[in-house]
Protein backbone atom coordinates (compact mmCIF):
# COMPACT_ATOMS: atom_id res chain seq x y z
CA UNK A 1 17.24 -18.07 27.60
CA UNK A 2 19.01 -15.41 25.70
CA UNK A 3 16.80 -13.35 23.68
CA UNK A 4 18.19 -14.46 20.13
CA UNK A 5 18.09 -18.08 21.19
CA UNK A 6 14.19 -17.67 20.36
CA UNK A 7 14.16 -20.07 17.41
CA UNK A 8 16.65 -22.46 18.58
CA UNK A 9 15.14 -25.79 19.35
CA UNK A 10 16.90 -29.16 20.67
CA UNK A 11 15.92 -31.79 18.39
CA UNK A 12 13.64 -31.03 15.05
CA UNK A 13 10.42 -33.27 15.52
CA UNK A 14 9.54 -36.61 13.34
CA UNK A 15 7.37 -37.08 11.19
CA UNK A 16 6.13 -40.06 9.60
CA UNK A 17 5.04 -39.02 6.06
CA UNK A 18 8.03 -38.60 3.72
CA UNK A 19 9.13 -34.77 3.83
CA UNK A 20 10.16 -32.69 0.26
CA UNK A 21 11.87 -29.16 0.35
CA UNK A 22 13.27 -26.77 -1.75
CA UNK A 23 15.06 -23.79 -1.12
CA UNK A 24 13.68 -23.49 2.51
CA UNK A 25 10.16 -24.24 1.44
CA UNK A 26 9.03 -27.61 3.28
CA UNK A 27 6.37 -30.35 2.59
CA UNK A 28 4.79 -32.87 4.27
CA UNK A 29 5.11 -34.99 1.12
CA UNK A 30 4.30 -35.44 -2.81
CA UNK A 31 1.12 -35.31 -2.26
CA UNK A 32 0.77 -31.75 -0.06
CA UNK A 33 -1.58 -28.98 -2.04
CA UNK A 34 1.20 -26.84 -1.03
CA UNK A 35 3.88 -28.42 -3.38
CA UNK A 36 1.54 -28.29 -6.68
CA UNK A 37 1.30 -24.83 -6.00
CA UNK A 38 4.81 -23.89 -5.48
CA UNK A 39 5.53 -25.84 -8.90
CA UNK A 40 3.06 -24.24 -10.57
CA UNK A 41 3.88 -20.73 -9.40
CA UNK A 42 6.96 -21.19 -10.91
CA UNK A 43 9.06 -20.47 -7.51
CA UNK A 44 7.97 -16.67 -8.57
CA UNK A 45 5.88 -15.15 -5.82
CA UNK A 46 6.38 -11.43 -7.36
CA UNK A 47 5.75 -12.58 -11.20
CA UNK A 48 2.57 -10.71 -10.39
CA UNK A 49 4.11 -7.78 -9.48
CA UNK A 50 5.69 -7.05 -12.95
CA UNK A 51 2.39 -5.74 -14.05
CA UNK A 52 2.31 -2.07 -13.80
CA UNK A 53 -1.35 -1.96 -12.74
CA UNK A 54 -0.98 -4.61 -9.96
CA UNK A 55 2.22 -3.07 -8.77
CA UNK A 56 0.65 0.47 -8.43
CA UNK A 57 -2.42 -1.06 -6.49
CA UNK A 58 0.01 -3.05 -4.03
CA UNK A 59 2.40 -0.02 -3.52
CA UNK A 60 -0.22 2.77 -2.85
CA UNK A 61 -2.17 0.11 -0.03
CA UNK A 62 1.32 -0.96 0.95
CA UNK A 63 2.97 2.73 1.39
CA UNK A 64 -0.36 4.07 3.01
CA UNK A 65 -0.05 1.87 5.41
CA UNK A 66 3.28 1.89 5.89
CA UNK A 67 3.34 5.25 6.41
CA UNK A 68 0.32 6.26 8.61
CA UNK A 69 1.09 6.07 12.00
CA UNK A 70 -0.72 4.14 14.59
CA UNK A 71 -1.50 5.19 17.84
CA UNK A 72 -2.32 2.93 20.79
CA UNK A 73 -4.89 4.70 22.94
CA UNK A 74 -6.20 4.65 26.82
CA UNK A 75 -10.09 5.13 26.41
CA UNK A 76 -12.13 7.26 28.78
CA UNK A 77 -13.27 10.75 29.02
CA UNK A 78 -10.16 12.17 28.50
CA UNK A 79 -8.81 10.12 25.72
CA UNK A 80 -4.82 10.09 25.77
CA UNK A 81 -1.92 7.95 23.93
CA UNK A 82 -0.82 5.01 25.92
CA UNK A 83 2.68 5.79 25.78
CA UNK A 84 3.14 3.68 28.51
CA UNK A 85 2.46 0.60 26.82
CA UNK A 86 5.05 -1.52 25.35
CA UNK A 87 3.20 -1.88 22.18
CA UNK A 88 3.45 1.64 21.91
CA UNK A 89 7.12 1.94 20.90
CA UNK A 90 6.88 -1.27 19.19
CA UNK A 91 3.71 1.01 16.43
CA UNK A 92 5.72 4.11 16.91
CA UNK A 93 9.57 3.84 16.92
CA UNK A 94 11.24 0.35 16.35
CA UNK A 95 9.58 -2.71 15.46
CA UNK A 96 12.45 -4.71 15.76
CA UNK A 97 16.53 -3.77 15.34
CA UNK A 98 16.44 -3.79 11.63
CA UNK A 99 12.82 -1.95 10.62
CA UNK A 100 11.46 0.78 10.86
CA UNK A 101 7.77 0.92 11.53
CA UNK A 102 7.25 1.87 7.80
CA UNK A 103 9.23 -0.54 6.48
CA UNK A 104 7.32 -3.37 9.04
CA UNK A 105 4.36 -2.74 8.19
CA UNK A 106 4.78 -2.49 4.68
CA UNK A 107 6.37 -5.88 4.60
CA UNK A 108 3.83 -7.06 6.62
CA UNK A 109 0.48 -5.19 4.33
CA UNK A 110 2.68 -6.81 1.48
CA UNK A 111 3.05 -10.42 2.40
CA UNK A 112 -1.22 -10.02 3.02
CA UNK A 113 -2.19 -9.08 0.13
CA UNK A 114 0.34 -11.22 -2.12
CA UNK A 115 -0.53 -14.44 -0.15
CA UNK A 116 -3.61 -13.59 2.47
CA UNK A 117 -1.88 -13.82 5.86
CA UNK A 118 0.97 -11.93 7.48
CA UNK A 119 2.66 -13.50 10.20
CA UNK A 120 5.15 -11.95 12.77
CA UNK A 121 6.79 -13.33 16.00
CA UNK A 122 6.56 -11.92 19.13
CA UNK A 123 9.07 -11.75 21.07
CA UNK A 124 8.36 -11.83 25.23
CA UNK A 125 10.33 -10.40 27.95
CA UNK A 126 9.02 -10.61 31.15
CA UNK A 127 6.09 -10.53 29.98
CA UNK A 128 6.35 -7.38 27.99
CA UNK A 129 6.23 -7.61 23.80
CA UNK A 130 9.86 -6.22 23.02
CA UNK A 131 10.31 -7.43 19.66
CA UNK A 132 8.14 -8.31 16.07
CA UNK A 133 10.29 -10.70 13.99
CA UNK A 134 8.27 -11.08 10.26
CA UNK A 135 8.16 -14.85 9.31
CA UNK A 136 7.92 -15.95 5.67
CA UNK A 137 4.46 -16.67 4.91
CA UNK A 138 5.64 -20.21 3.17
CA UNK A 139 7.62 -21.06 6.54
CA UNK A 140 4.55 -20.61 8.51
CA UNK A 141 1.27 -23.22 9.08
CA UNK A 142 -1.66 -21.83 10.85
CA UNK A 143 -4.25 -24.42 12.37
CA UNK A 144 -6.88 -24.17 14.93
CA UNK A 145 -6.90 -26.44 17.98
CA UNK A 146 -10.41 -28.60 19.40
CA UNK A 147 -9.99 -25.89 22.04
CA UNK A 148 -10.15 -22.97 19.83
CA UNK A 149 -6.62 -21.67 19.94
CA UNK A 150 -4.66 -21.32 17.39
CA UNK A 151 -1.01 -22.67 16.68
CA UNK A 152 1.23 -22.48 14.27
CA UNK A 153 4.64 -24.43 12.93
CA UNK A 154 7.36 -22.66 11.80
CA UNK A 155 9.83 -24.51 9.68
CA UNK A 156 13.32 -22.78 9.73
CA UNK A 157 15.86 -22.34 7.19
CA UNK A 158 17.81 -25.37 8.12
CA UNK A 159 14.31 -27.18 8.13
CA UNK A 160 13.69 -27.13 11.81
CA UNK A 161 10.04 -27.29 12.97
CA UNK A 162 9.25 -25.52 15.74
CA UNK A 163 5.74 -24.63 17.60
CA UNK A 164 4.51 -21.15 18.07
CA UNK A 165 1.87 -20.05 20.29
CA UNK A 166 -1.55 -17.57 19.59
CA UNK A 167 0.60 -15.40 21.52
CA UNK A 168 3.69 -16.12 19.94
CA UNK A 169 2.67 -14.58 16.42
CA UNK A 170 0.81 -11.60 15.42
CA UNK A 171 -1.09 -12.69 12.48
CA UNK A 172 -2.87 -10.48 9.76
CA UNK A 173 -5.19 -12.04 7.88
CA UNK A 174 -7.30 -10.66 4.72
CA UNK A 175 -10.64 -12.38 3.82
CA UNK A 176 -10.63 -15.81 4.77
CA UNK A 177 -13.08 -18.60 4.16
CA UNK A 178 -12.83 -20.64 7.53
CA UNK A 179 -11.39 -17.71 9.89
CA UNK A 180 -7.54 -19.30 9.89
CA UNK A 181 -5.98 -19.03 6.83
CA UNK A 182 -7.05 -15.66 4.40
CA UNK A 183 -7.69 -15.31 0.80
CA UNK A 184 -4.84 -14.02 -1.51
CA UNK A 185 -6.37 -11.38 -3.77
CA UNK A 186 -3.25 -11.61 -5.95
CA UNK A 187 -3.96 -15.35 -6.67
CA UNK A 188 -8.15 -14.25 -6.94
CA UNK A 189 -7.17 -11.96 -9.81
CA UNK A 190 -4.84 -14.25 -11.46
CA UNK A 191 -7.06 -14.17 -14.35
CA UNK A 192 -6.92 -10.45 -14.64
CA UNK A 193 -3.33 -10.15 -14.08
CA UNK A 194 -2.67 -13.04 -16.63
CA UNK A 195 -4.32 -10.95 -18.85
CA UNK A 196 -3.20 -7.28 -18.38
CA UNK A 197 0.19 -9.21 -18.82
CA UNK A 198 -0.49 -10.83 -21.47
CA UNK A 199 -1.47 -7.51 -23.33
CA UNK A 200 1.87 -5.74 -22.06
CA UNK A 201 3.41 -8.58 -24.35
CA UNK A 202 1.54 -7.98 -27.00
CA UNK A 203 2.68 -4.34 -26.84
CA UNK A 204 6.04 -5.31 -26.59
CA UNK A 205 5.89 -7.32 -29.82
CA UNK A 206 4.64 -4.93 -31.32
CA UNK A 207 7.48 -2.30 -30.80
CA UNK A 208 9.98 -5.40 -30.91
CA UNK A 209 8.83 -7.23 -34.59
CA UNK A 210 5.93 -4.45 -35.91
CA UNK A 211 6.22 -2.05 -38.51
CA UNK A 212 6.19 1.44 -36.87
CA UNK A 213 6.42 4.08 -39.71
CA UNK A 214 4.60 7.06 -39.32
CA UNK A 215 3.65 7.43 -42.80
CA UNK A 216 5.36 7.16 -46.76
CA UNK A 217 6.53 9.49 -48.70
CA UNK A 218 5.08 8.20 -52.16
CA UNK A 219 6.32 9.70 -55.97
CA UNK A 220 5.13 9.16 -59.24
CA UNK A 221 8.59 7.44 -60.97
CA UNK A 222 10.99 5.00 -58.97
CA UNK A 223 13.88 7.49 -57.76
CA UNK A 224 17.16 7.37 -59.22
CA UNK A 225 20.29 6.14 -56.48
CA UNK A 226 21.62 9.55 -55.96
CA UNK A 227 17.71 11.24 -55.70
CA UNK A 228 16.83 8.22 -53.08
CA UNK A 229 20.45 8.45 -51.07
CA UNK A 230 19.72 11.72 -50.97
CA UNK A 231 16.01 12.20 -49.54
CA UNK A 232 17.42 9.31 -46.94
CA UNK A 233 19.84 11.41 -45.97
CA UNK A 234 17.75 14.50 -45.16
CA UNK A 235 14.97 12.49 -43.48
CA UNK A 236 17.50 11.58 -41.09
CA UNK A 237 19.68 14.86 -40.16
CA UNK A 238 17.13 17.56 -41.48
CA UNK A 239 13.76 16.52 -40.25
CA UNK A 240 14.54 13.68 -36.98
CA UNK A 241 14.79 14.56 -33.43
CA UNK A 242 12.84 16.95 -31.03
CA UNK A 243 14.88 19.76 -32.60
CA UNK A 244 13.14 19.88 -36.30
CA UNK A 245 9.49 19.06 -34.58
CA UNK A 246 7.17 21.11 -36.52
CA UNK A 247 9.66 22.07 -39.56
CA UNK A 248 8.26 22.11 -43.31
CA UNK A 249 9.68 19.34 -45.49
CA UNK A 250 11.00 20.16 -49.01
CA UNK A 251 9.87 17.06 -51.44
CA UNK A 252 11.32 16.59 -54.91
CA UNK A 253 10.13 14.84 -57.82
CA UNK A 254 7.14 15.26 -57.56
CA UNK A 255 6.57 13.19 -53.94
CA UNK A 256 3.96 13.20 -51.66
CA UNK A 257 3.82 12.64 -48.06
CA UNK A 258 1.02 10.12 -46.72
CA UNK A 259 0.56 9.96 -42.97
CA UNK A 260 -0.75 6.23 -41.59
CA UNK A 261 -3.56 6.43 -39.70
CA UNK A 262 -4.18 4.39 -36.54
CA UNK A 263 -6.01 0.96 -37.48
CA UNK A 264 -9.05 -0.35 -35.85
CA UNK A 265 -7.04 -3.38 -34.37
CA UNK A 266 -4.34 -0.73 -33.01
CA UNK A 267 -7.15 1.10 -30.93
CA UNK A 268 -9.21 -1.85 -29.75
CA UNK A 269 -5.69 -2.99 -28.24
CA UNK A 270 -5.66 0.15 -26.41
CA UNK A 271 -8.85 0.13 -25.11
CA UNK A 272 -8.03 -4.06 -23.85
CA UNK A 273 -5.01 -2.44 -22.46
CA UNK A 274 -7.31 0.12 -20.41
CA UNK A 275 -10.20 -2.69 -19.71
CA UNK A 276 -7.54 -5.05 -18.09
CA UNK A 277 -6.00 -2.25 -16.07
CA UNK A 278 -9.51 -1.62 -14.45
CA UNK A 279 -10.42 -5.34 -13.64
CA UNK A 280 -6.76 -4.85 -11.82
CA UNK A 281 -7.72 -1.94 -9.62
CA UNK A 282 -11.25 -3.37 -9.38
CA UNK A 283 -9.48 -6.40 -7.46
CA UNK A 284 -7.87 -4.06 -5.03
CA UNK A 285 -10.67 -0.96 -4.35
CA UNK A 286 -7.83 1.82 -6.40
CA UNK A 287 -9.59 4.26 -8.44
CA UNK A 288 -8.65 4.16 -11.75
CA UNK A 289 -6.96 7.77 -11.76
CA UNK A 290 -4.91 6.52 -8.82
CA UNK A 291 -3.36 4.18 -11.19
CA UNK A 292 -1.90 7.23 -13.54
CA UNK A 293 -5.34 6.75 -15.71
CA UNK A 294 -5.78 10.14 -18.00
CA UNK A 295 -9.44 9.80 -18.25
CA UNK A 296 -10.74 11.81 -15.58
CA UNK A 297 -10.08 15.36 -15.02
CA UNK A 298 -7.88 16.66 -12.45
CA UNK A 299 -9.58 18.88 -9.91
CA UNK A 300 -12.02 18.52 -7.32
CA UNK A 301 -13.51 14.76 -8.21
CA UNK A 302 -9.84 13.35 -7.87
CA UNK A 303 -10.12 14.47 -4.29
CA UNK A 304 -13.12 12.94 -3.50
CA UNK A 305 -11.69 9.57 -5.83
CA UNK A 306 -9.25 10.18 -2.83
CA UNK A 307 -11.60 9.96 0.04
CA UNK A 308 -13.07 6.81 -1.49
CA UNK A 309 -9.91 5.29 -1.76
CA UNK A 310 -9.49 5.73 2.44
CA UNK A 311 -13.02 4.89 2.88
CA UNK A 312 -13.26 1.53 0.52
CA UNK A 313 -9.65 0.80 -0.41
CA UNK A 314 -7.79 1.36 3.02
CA UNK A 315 -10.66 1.51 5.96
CA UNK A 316 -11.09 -2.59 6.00
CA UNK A 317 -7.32 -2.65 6.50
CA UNK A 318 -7.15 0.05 9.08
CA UNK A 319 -9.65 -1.90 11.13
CA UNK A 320 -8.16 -5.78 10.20
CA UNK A 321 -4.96 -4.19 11.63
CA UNK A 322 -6.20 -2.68 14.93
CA UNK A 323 -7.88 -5.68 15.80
CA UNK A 324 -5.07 -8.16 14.86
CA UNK A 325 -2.81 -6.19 17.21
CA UNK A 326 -5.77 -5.33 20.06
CA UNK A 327 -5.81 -9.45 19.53
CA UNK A 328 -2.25 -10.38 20.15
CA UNK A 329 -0.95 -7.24 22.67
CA UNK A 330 -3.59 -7.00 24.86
CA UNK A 331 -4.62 -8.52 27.77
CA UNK A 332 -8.62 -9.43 28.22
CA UNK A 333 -8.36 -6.33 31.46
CA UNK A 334 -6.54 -4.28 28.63
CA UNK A 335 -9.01 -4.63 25.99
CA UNK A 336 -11.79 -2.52 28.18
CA UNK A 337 -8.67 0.15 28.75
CA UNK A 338 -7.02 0.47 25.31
CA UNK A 339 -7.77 0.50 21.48
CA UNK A 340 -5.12 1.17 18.62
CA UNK A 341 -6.08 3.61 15.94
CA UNK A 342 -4.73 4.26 12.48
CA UNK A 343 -4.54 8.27 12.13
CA UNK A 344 -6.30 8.18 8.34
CA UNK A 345 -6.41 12.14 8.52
CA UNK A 346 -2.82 12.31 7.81
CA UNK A 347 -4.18 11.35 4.27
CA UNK A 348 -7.27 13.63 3.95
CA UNK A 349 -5.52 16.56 4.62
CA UNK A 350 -6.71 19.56 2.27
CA UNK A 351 -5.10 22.36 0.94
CA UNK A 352 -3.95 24.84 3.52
CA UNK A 353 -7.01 27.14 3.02
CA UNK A 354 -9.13 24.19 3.42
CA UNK A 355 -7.31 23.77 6.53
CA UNK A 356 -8.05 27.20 7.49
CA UNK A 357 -11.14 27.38 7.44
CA UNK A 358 -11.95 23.79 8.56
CA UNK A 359 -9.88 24.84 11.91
CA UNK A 360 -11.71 28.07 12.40
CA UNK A 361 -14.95 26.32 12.31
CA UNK A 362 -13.77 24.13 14.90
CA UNK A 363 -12.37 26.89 17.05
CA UNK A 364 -15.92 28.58 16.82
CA UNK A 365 -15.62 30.81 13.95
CA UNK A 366 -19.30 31.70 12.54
CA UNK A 367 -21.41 31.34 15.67
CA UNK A 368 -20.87 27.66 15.57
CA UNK A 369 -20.51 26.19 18.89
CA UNK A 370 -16.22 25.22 19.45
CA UNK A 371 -15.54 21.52 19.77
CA UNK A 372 -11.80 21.89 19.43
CA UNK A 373 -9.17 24.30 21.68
CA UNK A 374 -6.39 26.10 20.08
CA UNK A 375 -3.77 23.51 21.43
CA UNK A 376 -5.73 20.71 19.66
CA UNK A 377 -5.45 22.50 16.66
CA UNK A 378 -1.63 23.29 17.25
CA UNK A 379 -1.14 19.55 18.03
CA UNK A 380 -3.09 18.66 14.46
CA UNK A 381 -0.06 21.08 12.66
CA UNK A 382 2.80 19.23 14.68
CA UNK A 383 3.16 23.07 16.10
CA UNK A 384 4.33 23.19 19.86
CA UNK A 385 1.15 23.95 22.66
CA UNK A 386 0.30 27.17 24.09
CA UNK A 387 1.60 27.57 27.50
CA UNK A 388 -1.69 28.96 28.69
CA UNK A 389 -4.54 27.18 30.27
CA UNK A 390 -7.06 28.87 28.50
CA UNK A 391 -5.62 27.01 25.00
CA UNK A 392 -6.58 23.68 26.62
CA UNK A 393 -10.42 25.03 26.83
CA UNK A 394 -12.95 25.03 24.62
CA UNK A 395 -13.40 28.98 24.05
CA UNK A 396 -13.84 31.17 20.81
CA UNK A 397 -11.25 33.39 20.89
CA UNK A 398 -13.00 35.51 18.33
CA UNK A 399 -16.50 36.06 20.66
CA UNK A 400 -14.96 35.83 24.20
CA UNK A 401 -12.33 37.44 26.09
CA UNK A 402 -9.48 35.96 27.84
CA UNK A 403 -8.17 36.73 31.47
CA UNK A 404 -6.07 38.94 30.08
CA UNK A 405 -9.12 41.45 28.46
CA UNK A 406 -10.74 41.51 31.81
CA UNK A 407 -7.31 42.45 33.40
CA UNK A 408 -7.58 45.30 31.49
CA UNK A 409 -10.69 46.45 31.50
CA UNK A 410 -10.45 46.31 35.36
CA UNK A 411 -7.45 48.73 34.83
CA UNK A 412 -9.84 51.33 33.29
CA UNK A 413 -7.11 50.43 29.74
């Protein structure tokens, strides 16, 4: 069978209940949960996504964990990357022909959190994963079998059904209620979303149909034609624009300038604005300063809003991925022999003095007992290794002399 004959199927099989589809979405009938949610969605999976708060909170999980790499791992005392593996490439370098590993994983960290499961085919050669195909999540039904496996039917574009395998899909799942199909936070926080939108509306009218004068320029007599054309007229070229910001304004006649001040229904918007964009990020673990928030100070507590973000907003993903693919590309003998690991330093990576010091610490700087060699180190700045032993042992090289000191001293240098 040629490998891109993998969704090709002789005859699609029948069903007895009447079928309904639209644009590749398919339906076991009238009466299928699935259809009165499609209508009511309004065929618009990303309507969601038009909120600026939700869209921030999808893109920073999304991109994070798009762009950390994963690592699969050989366990043991000497811990080393499985390079060897098949799975390895598939983490690493090319996913399939099209993506790159960002870009499949991001898809993938997308279609969980917008609908609660992920799904990807896996393609088999030989026994060997070579390919991960994403599925669309409407295309795909997961069920679990008496026997506890589970299966799931993919309908195709032409509205094919076909029968996958557990080991046929890799499937990401996000909190789930009866461990087969997860929880969509993006349909959870409807509510919230509903509402942050519905305030971005309000804001729009406002600019669209509202009166937005700064202020009036009030006089004690109605103005004559010319004295009104004329005030108009230097409003608009003398005082307009970020040119004439600051400049004093010459009135006649008599005028005074009065300023509007904001209203008490203009700042409780704001503040509903603000409210709604926390319930957002509340839905998602995002720190409200991640979101482009000004109401913290930038400095040392946005680093540790950061940290929290890896630790509470990211960490539950890390692990739900390296146990959905430990699941699906592993054999039971391989499970006791390999583990897959997100590398979440990439992303707590200080300043370079904070890397400075935090390295010569580990080297053994202070009297502190080493626990890392100068090659690990190297390896941690993407710098090439030492071609000396002694780099690959655990040594400080600020307390204790190499070979090269004792070659020395034995020279009477």
């Amino acid at each position: 069978m040629g490998l891109f004959n993998i969704f090709r199927h002789k005859q699609p099989e029948a069903s007895a209940r009447p079928q309904a589809s639209a644009q590749g979405h398919s339906f076991s009938g009238m009466d299928d949960p699935a259809l009165l949610e499609y209508i009511r969605a309004g065929h618009k999976s990303d309507e969601a996504l038009r909120n600026m708060a939700a869209l921030r909170c999808v893109s920073l999980i999304c991109e994070s964990i798009g762009m950390l790499p994963a690592n699969v791992i050989r366990s043991g005392p000497e811990k080393q990357l499985a390079k060897e593996h098949p799975s390895y490439r598939l983490l690493k370098l090319r996913p399939n022909t099209w993506q790159t590993p960002y870009e499949f994983k991001s898809q993938m960290q997308l279609s969980a959190l917008m609908h609660g499961d992920a799904y990807a085919r896996i393609v088999w050669s030989r026994n060997k994963p070579v390919m991960w195909v994403p599925l669309p999540f409407e295309s795909v039904k997961a069920k679990l079998r008496d026997d506890w496996t589970m299966v799931y039917e993919y309908t195709r574009k032409d509205g094919g059904l076909i029968t996958l395998e557990q080991r046929d899909v890799f499937h990401l799942r996000d909190l789930s209620l009866d461990g087969v199909a997860g929880l969509s936070r993006m349909r959870l926080a409807r509510g919230a979303i509903k509402l942050a939108q519905d305030a971005e509306t309000a804001a729009a009218k406002i600019f669209e149909t509202g009166n937005m004068a700064g202020g009036a320029i009030e006089v004690p007599k109605g103005l004559s034609d010319q004295a009104y054309a004329r005030m108009q007229k230097s409003l608009r070229e003398d005082y307009s624009g970020v040119e004439n910001s600051g400049k004093w304004m010459i009135l006649e006649e008599q005028a005074k300038a009065n300023k509007f001040a904001a209203t008490a229904k203009e700042s409780q918007h704001i503040e509903n604005r603000n409210a709604q964009i926390e319930e957002v990020a509340r839905a998602f673990g995002v720190p409200r300063p991640l979101l482009m928030m000004d109401d913290t100070s930038w400095g040392s507590g946005i680093e540790q809003l950061g940290i929290f973000f890896i630790q509470y907003g990211l960490q539950h993903w890390f692990t739900a991925w390296e146990q959905a693919i430990a699941r699906s590309m592993f054999s039971d003998a391989e499970m006791d022999q390999l583990y897959v690991k997100f590398n979440e330093k990439a992303l707590l990576r200080g300043t370079l003095k904070d890397q400075s010091d935090g390295f010569a610490k580990a080297l053994g700087a202070g009297g502190i007992a080493p626990w890392m060699t100068q090659n690990e180190v190297r390896d941690n700045l993407d710098m090439p290794a030492f071609d000396d032993p002694q780099a690959n042992q655990l040594r400080n090289p600020m307390t204790q002399k190499g070979k090269g000191d004792e070659s020395d001293k034995a020279a009477g240098n």
